[in-house]
Protein backbone atom coordinates (compact mmCIF):
# COMPACT_ATOMS: atom_id res chain seq x y z
CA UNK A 1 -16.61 -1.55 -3.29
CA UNK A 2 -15.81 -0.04 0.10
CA UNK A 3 -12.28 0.15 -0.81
CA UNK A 4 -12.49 2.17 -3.98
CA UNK A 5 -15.73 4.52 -1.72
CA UNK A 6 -12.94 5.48 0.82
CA UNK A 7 -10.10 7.00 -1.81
CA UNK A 8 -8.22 9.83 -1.22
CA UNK A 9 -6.73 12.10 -3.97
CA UNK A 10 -4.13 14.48 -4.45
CA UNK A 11 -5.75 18.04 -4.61
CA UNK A 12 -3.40 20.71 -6.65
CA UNK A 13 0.26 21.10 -6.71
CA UNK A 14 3.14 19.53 -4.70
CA UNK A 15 5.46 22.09 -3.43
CA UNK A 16 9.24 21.53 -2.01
CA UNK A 17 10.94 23.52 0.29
CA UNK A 18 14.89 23.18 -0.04
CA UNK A 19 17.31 23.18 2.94
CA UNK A 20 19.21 26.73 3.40
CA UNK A 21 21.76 26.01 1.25
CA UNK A 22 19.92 24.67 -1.59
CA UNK A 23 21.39 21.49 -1.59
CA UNK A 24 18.06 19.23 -1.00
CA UNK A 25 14.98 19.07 -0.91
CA UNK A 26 13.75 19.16 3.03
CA UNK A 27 9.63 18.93 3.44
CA UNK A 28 7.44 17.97 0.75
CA UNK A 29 4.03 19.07 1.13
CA UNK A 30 0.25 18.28 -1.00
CA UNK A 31 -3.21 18.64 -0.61
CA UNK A 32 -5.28 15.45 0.20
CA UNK A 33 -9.13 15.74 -0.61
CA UNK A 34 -12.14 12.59 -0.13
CA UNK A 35 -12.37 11.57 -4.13
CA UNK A 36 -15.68 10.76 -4.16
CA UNK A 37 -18.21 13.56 -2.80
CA UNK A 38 -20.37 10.16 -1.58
CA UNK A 39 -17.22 8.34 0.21
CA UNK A 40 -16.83 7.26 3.58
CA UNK A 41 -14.24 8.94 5.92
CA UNK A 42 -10.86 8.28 5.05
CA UNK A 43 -9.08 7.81 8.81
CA UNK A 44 -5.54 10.10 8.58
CA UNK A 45 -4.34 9.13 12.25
CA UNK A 46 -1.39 7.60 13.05
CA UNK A 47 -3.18 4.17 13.41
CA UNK A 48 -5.40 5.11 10.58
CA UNK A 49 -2.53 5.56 7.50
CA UNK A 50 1.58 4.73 7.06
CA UNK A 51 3.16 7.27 4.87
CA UNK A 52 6.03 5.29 3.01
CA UNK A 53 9.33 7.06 1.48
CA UNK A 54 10.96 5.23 -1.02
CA UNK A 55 13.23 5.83 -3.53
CA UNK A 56 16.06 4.05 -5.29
CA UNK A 57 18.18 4.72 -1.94
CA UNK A 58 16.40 3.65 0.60
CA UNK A 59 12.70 3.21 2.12
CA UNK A 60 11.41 4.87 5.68
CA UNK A 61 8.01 4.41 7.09
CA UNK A 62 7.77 7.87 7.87
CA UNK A 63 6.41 8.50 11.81
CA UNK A 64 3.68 10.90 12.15
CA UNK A 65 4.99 13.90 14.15
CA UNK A 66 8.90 14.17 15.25
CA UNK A 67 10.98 11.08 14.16
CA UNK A 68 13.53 9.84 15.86
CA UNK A 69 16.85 7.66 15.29
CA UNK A 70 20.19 8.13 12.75
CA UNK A 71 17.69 8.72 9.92
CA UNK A 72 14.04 9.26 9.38
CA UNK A 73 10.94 11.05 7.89
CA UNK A 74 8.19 12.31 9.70
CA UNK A 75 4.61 13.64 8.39
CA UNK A 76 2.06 15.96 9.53
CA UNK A 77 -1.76 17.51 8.91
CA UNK A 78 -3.09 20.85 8.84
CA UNK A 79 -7.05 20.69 7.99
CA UNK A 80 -7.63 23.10 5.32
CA UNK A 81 -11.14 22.91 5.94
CA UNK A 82 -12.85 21.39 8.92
CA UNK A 83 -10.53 19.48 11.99
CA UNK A 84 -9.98 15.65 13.28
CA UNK A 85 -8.79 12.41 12.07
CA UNK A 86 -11.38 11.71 9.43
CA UNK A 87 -11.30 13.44 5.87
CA UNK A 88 -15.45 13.07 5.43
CA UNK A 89 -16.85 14.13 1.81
CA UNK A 90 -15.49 17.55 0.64
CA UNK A 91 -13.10 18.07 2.93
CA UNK A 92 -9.23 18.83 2.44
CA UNK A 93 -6.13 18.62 4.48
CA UNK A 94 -2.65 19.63 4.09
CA UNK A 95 0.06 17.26 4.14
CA UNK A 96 3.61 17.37 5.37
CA UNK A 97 6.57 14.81 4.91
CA UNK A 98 9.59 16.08 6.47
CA UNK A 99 12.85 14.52 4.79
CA UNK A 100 15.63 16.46 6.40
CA UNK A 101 17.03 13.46 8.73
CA UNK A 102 17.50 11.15 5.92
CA UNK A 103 20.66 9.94 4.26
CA UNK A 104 21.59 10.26 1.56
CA UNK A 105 19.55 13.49 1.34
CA UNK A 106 16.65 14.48 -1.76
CA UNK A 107 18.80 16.01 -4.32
CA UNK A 108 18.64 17.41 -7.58
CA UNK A 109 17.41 15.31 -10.49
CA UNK A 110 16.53 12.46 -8.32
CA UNK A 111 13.17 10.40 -8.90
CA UNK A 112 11.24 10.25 -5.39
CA UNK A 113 8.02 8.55 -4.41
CA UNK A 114 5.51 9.29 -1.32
CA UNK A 115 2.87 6.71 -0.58
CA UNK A 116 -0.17 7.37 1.62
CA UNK A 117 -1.64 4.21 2.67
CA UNK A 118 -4.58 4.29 4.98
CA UNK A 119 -5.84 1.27 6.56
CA UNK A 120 -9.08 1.52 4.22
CA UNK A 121 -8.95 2.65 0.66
CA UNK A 122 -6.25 2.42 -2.09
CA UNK A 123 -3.13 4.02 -1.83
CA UNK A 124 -2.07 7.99 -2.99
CA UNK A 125 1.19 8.01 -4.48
CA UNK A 126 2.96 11.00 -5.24
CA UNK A 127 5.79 10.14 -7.67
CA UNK A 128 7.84 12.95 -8.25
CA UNK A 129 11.65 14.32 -9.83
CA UNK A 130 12.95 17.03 -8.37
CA UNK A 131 14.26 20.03 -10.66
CA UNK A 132 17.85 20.76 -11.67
CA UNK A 133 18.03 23.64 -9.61
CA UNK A 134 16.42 24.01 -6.21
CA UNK A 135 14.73 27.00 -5.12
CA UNK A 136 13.76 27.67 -1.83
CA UNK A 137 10.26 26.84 -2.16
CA UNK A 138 9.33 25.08 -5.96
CA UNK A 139 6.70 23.38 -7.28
CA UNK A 140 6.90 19.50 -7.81
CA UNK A 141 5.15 18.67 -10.94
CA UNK A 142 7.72 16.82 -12.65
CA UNK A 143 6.64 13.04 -12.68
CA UNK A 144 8.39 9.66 -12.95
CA UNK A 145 8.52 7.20 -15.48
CA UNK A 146 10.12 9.40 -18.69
């Protein structure tokens, strides 16, 4: 039971942003909410979740803030409404998964998955395809699976 009262969700669109030359796809960003209005706090610090990038190339634990290394993903939060650590009950925050430092890079047609696992509550996964064209910022609604 206390896994399933501390859920997050995935609150409106996912957006990419494509590198300069419209090659790839370079930050993927989504709005996490608390699912339940009576939930616990959901802990989004970098001891409280892992953000995972996998797809059928390869699979980062992304770092919260700057990576560093040959090849990485990083992630970041901007609270859409109220501050800290802790999504509480009605609150949202905007998420950030830099994937410019990886190789081979998010191109076009190409399945993709981002997994938010906190410490304490089941896992968000955002399983996307990217378009056929990229744009330089596009919305993500394309899922896997057909």
């Amino acid at each position: 039971m206390e896994e399933i009262s501390s859920t997050l969700s995935v609150r409106g669109d996912v957006i990419g942003d494509a590198n300069a030359g419209k090659t790839a796809i370079d930050t993927v960003k989504f709005t996490l909410t608390n699912a339940a209005q009576a939930a616990e706090a959901v802990n989004l610090s970098s001891t409280g979740v892992v953000i995972t990038y996998p797809d059928e190339d390869q699979a980062l634990n992304c770092t919260n803030g700057f990576g560093s290394g040959a090849f990485y993903c990083f992630w970041s939060t901007s609270w859409v409404t109220d501050s800290g650590d802790l999504v509480d009950p009605g609150e949202r925050v905007y998420v950030t998964v830099n994937l410019a430092n990886m190789t081979p890079v998010l191109g076009l047609e190409k399945e993709f998955t981002i997994q938010v696992k906190p410490n304490k509550g089941v896992v968000v996964i955002v399983n996307r395809i990217t378009p056929v064209e990229l744009k330089a910022n596009m919305f993500l609604n394309k899922t896997g699976g057909y």
